[in-house]
Protein backbone atom coordinates (compact mmCIF):
# COMPACT_ATOMS: atom_id res chain seq x y z
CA UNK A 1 261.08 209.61 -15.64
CA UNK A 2 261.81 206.10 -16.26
CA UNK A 3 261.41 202.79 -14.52
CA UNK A 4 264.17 200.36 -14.13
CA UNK A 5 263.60 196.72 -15.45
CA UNK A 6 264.11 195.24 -12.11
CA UNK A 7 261.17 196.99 -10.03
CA UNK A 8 258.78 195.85 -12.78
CA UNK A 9 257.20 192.78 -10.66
CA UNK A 10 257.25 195.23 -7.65
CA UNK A 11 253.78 196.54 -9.21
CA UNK A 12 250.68 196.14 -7.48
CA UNK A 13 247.08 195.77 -8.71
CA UNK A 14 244.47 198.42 -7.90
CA UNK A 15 241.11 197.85 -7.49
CA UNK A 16 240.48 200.56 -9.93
CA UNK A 17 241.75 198.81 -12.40
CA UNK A 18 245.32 200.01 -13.22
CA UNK A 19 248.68 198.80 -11.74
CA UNK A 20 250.87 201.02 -9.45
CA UNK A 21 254.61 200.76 -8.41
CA UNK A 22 255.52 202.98 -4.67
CA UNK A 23 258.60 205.19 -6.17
CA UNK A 24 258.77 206.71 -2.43
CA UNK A 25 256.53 207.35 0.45
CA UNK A 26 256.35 209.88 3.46
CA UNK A 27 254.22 212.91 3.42
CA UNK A 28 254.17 213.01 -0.41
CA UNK A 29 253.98 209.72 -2.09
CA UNK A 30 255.27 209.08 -5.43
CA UNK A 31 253.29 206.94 -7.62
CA UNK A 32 253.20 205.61 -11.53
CA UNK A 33 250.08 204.16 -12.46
CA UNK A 34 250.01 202.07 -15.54
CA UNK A 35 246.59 201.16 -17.41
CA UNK A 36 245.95 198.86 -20.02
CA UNK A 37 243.44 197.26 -22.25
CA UNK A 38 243.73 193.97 -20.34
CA UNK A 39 242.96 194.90 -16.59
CA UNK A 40 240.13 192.97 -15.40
CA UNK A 41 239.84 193.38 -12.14
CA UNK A 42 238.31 196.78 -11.66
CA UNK A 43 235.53 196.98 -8.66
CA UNK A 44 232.03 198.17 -9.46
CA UNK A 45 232.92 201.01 -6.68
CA UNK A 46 234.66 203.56 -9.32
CA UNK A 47 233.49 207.01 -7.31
CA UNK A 48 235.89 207.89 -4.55
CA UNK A 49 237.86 209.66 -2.47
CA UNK A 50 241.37 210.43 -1.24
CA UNK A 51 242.72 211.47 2.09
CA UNK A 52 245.48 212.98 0.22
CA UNK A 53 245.44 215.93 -2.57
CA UNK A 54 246.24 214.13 -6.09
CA UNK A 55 248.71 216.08 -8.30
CA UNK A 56 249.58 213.45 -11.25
CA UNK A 57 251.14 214.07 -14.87
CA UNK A 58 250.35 212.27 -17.32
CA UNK A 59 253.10 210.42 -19.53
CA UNK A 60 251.55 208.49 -21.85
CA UNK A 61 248.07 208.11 -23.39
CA UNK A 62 245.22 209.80 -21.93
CA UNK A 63 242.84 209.82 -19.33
CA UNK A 64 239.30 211.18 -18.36
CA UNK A 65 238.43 212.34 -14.85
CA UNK A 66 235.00 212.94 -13.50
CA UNK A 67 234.16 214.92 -10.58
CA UNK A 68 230.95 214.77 -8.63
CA UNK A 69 229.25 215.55 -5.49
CA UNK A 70 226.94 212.90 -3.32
CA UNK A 71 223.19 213.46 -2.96
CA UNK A 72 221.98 212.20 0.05
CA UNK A 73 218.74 210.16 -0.84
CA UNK A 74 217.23 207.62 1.49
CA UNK A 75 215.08 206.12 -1.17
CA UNK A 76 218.36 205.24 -3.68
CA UNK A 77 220.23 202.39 -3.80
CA UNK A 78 223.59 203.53 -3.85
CA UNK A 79 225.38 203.60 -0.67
CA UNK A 80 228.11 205.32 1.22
CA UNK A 81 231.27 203.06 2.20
CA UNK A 82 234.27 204.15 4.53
CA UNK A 83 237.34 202.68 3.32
CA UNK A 84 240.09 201.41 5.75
CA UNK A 85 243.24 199.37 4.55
CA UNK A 86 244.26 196.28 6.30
CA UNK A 87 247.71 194.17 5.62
CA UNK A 88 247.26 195.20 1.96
CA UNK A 89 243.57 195.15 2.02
CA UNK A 90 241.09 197.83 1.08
CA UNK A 91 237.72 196.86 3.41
CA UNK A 92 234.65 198.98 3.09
CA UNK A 93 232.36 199.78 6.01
CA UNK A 94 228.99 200.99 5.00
CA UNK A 95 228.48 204.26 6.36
CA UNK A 96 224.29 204.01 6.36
CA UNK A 97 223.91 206.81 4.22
CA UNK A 98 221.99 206.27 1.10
CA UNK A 99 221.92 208.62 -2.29
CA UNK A 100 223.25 209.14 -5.63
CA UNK A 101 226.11 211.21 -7.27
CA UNK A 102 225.51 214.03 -9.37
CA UNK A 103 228.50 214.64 -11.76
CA UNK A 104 229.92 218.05 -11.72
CA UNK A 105 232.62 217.94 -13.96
CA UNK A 106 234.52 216.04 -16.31
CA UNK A 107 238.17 216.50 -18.37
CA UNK A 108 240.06 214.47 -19.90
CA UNK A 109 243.57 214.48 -19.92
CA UNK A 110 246.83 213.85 -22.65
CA UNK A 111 250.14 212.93 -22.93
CA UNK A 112 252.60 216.38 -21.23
CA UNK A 113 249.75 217.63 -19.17
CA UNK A 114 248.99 218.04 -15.53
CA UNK A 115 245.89 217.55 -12.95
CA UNK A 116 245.46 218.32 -9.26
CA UNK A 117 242.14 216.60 -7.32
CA UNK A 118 242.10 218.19 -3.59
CA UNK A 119 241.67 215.54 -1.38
CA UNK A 120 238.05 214.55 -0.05
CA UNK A 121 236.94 215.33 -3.81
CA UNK A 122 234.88 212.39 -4.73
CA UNK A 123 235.87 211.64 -7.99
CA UNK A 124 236.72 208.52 -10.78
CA UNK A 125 239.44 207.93 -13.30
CA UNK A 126 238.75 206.08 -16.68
CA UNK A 127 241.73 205.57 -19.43
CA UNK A 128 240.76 206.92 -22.59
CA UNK A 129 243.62 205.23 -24.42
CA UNK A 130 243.80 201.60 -23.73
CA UNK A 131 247.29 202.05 -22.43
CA UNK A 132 247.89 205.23 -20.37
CA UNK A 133 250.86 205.87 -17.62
CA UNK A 134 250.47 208.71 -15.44
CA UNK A 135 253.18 209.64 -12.35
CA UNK A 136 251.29 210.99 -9.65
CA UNK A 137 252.13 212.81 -6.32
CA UNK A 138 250.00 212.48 -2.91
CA UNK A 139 250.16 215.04 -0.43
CA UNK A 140 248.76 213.02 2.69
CA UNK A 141 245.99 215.52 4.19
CA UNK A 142 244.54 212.67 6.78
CA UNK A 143 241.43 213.20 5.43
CA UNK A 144 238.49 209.95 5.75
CA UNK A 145 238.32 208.18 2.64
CA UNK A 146 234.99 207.26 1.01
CA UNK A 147 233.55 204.86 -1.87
CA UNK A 148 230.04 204.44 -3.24
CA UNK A 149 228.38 201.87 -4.87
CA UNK A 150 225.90 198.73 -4.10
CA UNK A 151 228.04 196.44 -2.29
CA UNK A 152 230.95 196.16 -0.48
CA UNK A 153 234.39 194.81 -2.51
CA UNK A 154 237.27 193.93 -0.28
CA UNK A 155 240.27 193.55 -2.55
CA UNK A 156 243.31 192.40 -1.90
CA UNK A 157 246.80 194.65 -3.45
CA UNK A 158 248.11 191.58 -4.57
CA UNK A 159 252.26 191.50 -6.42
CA UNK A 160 251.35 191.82 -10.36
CA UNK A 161 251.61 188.05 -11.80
CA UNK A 162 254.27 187.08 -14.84
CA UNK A 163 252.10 187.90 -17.52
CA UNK A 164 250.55 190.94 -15.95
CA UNK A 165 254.61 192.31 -15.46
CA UNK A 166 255.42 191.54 -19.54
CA UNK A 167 252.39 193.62 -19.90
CA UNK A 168 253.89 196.48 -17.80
CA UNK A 169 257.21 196.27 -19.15
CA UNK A 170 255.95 196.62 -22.91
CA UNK A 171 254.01 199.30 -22.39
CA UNK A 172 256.26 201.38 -20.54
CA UNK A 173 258.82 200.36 -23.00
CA UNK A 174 256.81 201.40 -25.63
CA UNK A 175 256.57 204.82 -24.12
CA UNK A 176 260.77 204.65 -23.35
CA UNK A 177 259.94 204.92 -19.74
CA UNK A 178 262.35 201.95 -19.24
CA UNK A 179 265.70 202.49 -17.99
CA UNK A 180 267.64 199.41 -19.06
């Protein structure tokens, strides 16, 4: 798979922390998510969910995945948020449920190989390598989608900037996942 030069400033920013470019949408979307050293903009609520099921290969670099379950817990402070989207903005509702999440898994990832998360799986993504590229399909299942943390972080999906697009373009290039 590679990216043509021109849909380099159609990235978007995450608020994960990694930058994404649509390659098509409909019932299965077609992602590639690009991480790097430099992102900054990660929100504090890592653990989520996905209404869809998450099958993504990895191109370049590697990445570690953490799966986990949430224990309901009045007297913790980490809360429950449902996540809606509005005119490229991901809003969190708090839910009122109260707890804490108890890993039950983790696995990391390399360059060539292949991982499925089944949607409603509350789960978080961390780059091992500073600069990792993964192409991921999304099988929309219409499930609710779900965050936890202490507050609420709207974010807006903002265009990636000049400098954050040179960043893209040299690390896919790096990996030859340009098509010039």
């Amino acid at each position: 798979m590679k990216v043509e030069k021109r849909h380099i400033r159609s990235f978007r920013v995450h608020p994960l922390g990694f930058y994404y470019l649509v390659l098509s949408s409909g019932e299965v979307t077609r992602r590639l998510h690009v991480y790097s050293e430099n992102a900054d903009f990660s929100a504090d609520n890592t653990w989520h969910t996905h209404e869809f099921d998450l099958d993504s290969n990895v191109l370049a670099g590697s990445i570690k995945n953490y799966i986990a379950e949430f224990v309901p817990d009045r007297e913790a402070n980490l809360k429950e948020f449902s996540v809606t989207y509005d005119d490229g903005r991901s809003i969190l509702h708090e839910t009122g449920r109260l707890g804490a999440i108890s890993e039950v898994v983790n696995f990391t990832c390399g360059a060539g190989q292949h991982y499925f998360i089944k949607a409603g799986t509350i789960h978080r993504a961390k780059n091992m390598d500073s600069r990792c590229v993964t192409h991921v399909r999304m099988r929309h299942q219409g499930q609710k989608i779900f965050s936890y943390g202490s507050e609420e972080s709207p974010f807006l999906r903002r265009q990636v900037s000049d400098t954050e697009s040179s960043e893209i373009f040299e690390i896919l290039r790096e990996n030859d996942l340009i098509a010039f």
